[in-house]
Protein backbone atom coordinates (compact mmCIF):
# COMPACT_ATOMS: atom_id res chain seq x y z
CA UNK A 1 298.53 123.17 168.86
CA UNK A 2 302.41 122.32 170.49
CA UNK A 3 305.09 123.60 168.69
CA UNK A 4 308.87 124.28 169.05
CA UNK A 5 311.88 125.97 167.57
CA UNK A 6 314.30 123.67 165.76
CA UNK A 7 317.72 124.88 165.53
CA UNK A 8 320.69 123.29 163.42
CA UNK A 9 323.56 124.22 165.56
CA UNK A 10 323.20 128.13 166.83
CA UNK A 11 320.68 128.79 163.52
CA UNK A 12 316.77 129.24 163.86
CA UNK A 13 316.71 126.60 161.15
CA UNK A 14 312.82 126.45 161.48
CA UNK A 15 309.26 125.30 163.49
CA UNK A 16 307.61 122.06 163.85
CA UNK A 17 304.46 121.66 165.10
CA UNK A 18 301.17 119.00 165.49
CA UNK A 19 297.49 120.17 164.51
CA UNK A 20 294.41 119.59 166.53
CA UNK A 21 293.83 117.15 164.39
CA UNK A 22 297.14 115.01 165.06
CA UNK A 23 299.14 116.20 162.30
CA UNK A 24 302.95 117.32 161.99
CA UNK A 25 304.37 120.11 160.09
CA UNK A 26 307.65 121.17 159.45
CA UNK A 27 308.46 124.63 158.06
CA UNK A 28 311.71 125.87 157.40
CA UNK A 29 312.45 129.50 158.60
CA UNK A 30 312.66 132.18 155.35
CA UNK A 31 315.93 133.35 156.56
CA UNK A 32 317.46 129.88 156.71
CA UNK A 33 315.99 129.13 153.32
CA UNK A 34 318.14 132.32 152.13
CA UNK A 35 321.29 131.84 154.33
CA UNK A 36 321.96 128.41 154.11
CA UNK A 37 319.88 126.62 151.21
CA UNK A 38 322.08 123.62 151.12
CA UNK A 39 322.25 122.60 154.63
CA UNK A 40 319.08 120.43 155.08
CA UNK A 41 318.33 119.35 159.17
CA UNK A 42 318.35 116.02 157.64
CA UNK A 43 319.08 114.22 153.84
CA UNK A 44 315.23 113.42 153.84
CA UNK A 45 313.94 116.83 154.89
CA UNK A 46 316.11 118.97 151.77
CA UNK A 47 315.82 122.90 152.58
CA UNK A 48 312.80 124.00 150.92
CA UNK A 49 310.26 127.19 151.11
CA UNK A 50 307.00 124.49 151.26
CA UNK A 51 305.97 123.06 154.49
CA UNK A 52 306.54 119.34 155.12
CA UNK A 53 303.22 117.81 156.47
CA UNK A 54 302.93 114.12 157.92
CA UNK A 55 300.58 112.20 159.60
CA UNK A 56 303.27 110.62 162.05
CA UNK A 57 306.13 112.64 163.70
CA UNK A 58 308.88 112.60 161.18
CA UNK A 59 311.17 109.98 161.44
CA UNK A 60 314.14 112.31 161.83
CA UNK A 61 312.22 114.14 164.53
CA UNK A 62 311.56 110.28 166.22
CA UNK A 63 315.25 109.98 165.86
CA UNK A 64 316.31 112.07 168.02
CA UNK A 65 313.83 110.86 170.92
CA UNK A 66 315.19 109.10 173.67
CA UNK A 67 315.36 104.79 173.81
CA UNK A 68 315.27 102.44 176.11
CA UNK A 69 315.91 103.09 180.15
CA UNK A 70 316.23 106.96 178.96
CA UNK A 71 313.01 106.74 178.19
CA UNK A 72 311.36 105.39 180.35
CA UNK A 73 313.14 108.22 183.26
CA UNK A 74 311.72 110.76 180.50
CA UNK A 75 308.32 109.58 181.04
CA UNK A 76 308.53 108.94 184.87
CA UNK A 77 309.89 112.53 185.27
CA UNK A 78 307.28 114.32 183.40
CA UNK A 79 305.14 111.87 183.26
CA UNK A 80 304.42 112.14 179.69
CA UNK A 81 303.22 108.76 178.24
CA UNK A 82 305.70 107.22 175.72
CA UNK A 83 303.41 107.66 172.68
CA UNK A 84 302.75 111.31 173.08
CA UNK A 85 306.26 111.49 170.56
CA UNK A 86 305.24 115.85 170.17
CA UNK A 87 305.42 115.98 174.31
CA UNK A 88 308.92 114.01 174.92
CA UNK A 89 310.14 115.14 171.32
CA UNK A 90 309.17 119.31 172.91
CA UNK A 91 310.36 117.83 176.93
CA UNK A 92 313.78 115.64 175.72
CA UNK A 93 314.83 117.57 172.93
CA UNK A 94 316.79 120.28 173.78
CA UNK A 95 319.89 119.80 174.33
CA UNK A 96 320.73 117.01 171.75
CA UNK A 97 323.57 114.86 170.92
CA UNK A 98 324.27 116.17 167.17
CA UNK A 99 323.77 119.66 165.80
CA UNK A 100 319.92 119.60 165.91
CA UNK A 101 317.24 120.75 169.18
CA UNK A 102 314.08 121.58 169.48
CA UNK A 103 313.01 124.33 172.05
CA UNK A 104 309.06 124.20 173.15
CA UNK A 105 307.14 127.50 171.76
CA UNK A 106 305.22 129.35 174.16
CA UNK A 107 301.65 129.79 173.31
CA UNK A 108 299.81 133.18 173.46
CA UNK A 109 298.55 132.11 176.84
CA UNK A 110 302.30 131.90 178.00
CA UNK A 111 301.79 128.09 178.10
């Protein structure tokens, strides 16, 4: 399972992640849920205690994955094919344009 840190601006604003099985959660973090009920990630994704599950990446998560020539230099550089949207979402995703990132989790194995 691949999984990373989202952040709305300098807040741990929650976790994403993709199953075995190919599918994508989205949990916000219990202390943004207390601290800051009314400022969602995104209109579609409202601040909530439940997980959001979908079978696709969600498309504010595909949002904020690079286009066009960017990329394709994402996928030539870490050669991470252009459909795998977890991999460039976890490899491109850090230092966005906009108030939101995504920083890769570390697995047990330090992976």
């Amino acid at each position: 399972m691949r999984s990373g840190w989202v952040y709305y601006k300098e807040w741990l604003a929650g976790e994403i992640s993709e199953t075995n099985e190919g599918e994508y959660i989205f949990r916000y973090d219990e202390n943004y849920v207390r601290e800051h009920p009314n400022a969602p990630i995104s209109l579609t994704m409202p601040v909530t205690e439940n997980p959001y599950h979908e079978k696709r990446l969600f498309p504010f998560f595909e949002g904020l994955i690079p286009e066009g020539w960017l990329l394709d230099i994402a996928t030539k550089n870490w050669k991470i094919k252009a459909n795998d949207r977890m991999g460039l979402l976890l490899a491109c995703c850090q230092n966005c344009i906009g108030a939101v990132s995504v920083i890769p989790k570390q697995n047990e194995d330090g992976k």
